[in-house]
N, C-alpha and C. Protein backbone atom coordinates (compact mmCIF):
# COMPACT_ATOMS: atom_id res chain seq x y z
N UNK A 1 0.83 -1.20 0.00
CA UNK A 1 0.00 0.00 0.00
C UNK A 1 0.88 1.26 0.00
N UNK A 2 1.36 1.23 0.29
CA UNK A 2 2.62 2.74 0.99
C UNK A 2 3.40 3.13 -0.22
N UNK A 3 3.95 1.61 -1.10
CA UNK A 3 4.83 1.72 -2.33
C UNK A 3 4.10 2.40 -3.75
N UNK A 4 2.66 1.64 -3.34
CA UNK A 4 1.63 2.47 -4.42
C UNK A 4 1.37 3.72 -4.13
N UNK A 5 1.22 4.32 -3.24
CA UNK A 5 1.06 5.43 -2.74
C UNK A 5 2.07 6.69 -2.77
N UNK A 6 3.02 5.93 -2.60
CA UNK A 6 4.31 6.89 -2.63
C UNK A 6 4.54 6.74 -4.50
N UNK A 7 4.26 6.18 -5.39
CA UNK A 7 4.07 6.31 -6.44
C UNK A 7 3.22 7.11 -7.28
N UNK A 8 2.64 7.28 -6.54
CA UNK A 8 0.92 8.38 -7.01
C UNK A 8 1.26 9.53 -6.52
N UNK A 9 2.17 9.88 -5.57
CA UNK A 9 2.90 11.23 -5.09
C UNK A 9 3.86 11.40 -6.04
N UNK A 10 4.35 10.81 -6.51
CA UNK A 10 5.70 10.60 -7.63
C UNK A 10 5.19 11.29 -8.91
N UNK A 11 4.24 10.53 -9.32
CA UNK A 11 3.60 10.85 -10.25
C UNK A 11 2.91 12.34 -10.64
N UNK A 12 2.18 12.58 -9.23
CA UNK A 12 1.33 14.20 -9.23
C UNK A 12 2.69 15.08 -9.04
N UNK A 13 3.31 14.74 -9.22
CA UNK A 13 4.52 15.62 -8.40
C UNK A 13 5.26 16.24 -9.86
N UNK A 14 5.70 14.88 -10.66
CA UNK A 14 6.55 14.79 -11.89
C UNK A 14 5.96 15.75 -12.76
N UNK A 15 6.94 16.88 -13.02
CA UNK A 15 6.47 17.82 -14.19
C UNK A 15 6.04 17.41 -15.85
N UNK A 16 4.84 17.74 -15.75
CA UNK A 16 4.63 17.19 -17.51
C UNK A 16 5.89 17.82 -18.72
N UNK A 17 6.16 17.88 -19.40
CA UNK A 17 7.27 18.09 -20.22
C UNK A 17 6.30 18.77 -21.39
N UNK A 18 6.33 19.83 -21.80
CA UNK A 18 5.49 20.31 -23.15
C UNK A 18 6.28 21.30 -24.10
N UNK A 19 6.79 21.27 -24.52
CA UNK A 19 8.14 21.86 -25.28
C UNK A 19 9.43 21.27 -25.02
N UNK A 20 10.67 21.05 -25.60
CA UNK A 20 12.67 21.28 -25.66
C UNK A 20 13.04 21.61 -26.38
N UNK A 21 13.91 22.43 -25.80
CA UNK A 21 14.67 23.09 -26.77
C UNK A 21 16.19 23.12 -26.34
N UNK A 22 16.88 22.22 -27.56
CA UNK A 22 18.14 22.03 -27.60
C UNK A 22 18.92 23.04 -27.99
N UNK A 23 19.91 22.70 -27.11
CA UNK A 23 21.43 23.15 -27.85
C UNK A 23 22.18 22.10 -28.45
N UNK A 24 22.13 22.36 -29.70
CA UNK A 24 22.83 21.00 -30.65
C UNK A 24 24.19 20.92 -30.69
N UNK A 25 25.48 22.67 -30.30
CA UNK A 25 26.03 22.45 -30.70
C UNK A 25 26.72 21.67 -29.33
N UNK A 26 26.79 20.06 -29.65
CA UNK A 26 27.68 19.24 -28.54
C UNK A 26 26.14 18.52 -27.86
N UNK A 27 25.13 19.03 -27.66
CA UNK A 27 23.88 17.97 -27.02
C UNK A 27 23.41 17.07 -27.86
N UNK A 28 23.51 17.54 -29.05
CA UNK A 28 22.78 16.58 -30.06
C UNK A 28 23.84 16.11 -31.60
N UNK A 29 24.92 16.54 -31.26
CA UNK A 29 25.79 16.90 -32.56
C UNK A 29 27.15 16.35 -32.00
N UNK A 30 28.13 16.21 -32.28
CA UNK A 30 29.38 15.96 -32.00
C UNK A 30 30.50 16.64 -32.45
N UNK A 31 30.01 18.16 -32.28
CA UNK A 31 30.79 19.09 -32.28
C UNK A 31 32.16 19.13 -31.98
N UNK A 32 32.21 18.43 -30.64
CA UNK A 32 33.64 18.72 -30.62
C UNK A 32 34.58 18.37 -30.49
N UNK A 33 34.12 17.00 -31.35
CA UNK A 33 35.60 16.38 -32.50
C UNK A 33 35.76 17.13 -32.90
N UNK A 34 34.95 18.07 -33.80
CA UNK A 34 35.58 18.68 -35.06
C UNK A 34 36.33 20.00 -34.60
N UNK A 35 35.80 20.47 -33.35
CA UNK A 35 36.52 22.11 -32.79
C UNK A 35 37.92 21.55 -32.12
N UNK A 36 38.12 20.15 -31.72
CA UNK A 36 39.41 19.89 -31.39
C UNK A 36 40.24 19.40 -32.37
N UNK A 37 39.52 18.84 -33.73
CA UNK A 37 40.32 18.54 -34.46
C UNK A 37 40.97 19.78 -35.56
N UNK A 38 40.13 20.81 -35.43
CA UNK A 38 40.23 21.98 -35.79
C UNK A 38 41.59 23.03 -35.41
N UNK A 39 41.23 23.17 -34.23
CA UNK A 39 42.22 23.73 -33.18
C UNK A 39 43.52 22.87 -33.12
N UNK A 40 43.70 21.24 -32.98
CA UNK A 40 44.55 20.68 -33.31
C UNK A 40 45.75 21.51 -35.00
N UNK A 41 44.96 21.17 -35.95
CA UNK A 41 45.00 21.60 -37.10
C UNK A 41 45.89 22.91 -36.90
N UNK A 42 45.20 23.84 -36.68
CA UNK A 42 45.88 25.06 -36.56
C UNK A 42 47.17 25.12 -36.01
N UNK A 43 46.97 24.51 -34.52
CA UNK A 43 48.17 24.73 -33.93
C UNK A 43 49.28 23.75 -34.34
N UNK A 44 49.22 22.46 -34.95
CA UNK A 44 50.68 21.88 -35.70
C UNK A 44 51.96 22.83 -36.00
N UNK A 45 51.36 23.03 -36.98
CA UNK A 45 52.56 24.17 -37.38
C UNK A 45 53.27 25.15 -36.44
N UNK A 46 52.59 25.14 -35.21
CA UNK A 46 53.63 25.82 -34.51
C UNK A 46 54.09 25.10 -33.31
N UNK A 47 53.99 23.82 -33.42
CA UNK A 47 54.59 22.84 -32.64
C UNK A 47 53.50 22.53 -31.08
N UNK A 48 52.84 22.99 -31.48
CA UNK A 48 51.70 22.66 -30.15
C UNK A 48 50.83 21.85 -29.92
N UNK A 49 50.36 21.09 -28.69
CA UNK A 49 49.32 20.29 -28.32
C UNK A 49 48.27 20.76 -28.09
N UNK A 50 46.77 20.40 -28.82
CA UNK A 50 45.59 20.87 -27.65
C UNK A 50 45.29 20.24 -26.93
N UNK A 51 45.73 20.55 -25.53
CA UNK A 51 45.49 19.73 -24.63
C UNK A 51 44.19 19.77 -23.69
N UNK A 52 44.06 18.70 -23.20
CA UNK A 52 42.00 19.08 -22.17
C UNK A 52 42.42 19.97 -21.47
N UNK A 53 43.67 20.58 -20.95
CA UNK A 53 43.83 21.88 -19.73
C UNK A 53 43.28 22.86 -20.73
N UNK A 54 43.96 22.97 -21.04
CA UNK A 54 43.66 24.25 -22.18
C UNK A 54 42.28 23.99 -22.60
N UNK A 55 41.79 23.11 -23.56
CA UNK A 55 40.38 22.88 -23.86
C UNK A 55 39.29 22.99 -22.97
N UNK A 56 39.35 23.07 -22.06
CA UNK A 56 38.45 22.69 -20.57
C UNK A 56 38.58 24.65 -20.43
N UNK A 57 39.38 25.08 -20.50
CA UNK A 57 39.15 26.50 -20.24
C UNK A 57 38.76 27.35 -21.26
N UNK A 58 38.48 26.80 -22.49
CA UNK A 58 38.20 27.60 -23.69
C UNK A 58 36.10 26.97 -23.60
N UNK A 59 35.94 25.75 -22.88
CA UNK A 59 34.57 25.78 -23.56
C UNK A 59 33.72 26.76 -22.91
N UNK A 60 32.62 26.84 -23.08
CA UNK A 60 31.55 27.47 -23.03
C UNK A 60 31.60 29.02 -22.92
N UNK A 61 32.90 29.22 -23.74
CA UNK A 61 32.64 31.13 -23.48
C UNK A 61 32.89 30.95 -24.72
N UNK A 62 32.54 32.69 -25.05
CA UNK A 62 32.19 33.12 -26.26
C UNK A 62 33.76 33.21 -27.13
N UNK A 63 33.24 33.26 -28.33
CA UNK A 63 34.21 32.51 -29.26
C UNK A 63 35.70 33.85 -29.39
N UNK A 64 35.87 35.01 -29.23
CA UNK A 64 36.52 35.28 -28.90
C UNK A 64 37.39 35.56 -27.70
N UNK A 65 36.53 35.24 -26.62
CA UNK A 65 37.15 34.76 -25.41
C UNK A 65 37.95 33.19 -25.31
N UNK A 66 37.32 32.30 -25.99
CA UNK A 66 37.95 30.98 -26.45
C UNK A 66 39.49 31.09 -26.58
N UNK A 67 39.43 32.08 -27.98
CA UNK A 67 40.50 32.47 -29.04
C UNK A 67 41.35 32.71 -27.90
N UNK A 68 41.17 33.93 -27.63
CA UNK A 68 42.01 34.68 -26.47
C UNK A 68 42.89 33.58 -25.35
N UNK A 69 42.28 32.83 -24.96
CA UNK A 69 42.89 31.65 -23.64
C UNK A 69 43.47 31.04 -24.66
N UNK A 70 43.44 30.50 -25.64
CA UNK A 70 44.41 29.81 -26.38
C UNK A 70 45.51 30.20 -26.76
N UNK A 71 45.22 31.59 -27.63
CA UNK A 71 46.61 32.09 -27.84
C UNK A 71 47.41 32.64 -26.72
N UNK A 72 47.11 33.01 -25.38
CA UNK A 72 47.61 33.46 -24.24
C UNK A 72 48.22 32.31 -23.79
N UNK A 73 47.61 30.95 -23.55
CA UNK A 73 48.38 29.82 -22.89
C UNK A 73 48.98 29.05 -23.67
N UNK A 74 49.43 29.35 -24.66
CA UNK A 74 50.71 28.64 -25.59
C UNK A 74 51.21 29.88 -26.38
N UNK A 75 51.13 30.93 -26.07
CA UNK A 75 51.70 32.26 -26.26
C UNK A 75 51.88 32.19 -28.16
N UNK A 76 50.81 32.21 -28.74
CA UNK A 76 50.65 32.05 -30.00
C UNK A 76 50.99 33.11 -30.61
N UNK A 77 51.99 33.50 -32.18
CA UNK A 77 51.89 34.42 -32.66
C UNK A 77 50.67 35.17 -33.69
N UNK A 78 49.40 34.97 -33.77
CA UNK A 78 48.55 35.26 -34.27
C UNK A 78 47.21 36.15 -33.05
N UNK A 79 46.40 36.45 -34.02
CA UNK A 79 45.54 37.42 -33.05
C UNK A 79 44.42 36.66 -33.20
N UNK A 80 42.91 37.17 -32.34
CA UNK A 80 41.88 36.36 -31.81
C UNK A 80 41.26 36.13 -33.53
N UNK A 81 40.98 37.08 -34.27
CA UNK A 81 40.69 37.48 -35.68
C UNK A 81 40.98 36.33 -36.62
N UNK A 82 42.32 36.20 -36.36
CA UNK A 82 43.48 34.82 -37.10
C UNK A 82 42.52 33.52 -36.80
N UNK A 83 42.29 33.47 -35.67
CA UNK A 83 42.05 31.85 -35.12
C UNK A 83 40.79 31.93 -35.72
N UNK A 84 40.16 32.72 -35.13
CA UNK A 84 38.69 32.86 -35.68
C UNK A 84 38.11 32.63 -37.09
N UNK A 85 38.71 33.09 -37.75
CA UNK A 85 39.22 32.75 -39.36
C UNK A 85 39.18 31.36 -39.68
N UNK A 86 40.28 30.91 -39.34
CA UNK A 86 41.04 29.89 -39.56
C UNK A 86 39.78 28.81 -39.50
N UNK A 87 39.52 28.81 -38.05
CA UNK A 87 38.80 27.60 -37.34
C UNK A 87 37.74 27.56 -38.30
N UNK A 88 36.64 29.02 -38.88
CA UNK A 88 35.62 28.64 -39.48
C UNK A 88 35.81 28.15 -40.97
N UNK A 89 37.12 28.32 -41.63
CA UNK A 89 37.74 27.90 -42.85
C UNK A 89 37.85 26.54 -42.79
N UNK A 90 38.44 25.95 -41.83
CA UNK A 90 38.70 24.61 -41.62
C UNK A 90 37.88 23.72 -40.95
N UNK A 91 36.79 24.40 -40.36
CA UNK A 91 35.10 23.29 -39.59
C UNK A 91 34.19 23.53 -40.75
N UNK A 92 34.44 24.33 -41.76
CA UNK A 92 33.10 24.29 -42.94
C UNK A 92 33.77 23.10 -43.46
N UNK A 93 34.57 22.86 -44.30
CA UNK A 93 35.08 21.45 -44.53
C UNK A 93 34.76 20.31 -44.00
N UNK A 94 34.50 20.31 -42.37
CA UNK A 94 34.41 19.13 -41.76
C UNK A 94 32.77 18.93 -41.19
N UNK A 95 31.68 19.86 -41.46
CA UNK A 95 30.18 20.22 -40.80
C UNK A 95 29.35 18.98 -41.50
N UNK A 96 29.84 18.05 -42.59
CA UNK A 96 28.85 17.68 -42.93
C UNK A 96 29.14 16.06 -42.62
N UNK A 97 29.72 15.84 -41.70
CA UNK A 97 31.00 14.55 -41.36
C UNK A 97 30.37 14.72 -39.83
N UNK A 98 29.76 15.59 -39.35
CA UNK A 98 29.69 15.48 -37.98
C UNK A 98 28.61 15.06 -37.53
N UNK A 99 28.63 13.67 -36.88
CA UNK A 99 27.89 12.47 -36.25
C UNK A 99 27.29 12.87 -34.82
N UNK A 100 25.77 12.25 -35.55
CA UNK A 100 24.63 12.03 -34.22
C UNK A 100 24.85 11.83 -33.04
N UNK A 101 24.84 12.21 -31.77
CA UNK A 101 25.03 11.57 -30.51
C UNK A 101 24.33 10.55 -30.16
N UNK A 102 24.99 9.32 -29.48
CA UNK A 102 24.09 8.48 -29.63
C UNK A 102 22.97 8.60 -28.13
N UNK A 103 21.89 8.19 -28.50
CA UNK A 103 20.35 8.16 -28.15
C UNK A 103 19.80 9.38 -28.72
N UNK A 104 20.37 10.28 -29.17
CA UNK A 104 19.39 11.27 -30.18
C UNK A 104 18.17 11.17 -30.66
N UNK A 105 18.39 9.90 -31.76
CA UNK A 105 18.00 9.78 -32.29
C UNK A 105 16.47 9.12 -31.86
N UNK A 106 16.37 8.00 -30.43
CA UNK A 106 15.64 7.66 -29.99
C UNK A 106 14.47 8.86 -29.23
N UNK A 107 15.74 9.64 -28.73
CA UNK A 107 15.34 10.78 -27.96
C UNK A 107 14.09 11.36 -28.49
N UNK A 108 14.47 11.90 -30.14
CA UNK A 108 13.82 12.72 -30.67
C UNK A 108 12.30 11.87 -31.34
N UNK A 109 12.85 11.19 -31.55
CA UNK A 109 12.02 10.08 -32.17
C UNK A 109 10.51 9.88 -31.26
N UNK A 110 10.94 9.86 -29.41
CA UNK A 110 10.20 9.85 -28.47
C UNK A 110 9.07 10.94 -28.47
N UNK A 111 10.12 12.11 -28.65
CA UNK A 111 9.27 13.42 -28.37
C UNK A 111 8.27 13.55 -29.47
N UNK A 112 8.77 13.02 -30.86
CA UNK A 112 8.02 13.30 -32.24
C UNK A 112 6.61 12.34 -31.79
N UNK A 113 6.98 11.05 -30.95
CA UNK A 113 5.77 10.80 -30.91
C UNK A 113 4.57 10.73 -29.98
N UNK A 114 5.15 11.77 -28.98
CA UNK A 114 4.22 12.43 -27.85
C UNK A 114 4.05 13.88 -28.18
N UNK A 115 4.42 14.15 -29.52
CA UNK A 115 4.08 15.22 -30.03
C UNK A 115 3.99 16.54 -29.40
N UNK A 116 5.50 16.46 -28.73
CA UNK A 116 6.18 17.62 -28.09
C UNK A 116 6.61 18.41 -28.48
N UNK A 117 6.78 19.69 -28.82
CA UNK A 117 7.16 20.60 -29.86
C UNK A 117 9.04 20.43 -29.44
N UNK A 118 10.08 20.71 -30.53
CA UNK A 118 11.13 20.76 -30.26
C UNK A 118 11.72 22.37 -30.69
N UNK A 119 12.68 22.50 -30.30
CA UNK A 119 13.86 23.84 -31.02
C UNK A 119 14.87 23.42 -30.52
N UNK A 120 15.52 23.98 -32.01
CA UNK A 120 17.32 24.01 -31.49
C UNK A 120 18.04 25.40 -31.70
N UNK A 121 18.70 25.53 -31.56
CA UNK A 121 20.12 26.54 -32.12
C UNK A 121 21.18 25.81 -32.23
């Protein structure tokens, strides 16, 4: 009795879900192979690693703040402008190569058929 009960509290409790809206780039996309293989890319030629220290401090800020911690912590001779460049020269090449995360696909598949509205950016 108590287990059913405490289930029916569970239940009235659990928020219905009626809209999501993703962020694809990295939730639904596999972005960032391609921004490390990118950034890799660039920096060869001047003898450098991208390493997760460095990577771990460039994500989630804005793309010239990114730039900036990179070229500051391997003291790069180019400016934020340069990288910025570069990176979108060399990820248009690679945008159409970049693979589903896996359960996505189930994910979305779910929502399409509880007919949940979705968005991304």
């Amino acid at each position: 009795r108590k287990q059913h009960d405490a289930k029916r509290v569970e239940m009235a409790t659990t928020p219905t879900i009626t809209h999501v809206i993703f962020d694809m780039d990295g939730t639904l996309l596999d972005t960032e192979s391609i921004y490390t293989k990118v950034t890799q890319e660039i920096l060869d030629p001047y003898g450098h690693k991208f390493t997760w220290d460095i990577k771990s401090k460039m994500m989630g800020r804005k793309q010239h703040d990114a730039a900036q911690i990179l070229i500051d912590s391997l003291n790069l001779p180019f400016s934020q402008e340069d990288y910025i460049k570069w990176e979108g020269e060399k990820s248009a090449e690679l945008w159409e190569l970049v693979a589903v995360l896996p359960g996505v696909e189930q994910l979305v598949n779910h929502l399409n058929d509880k007919k949940i509205p979705q968005a991304g950016n």
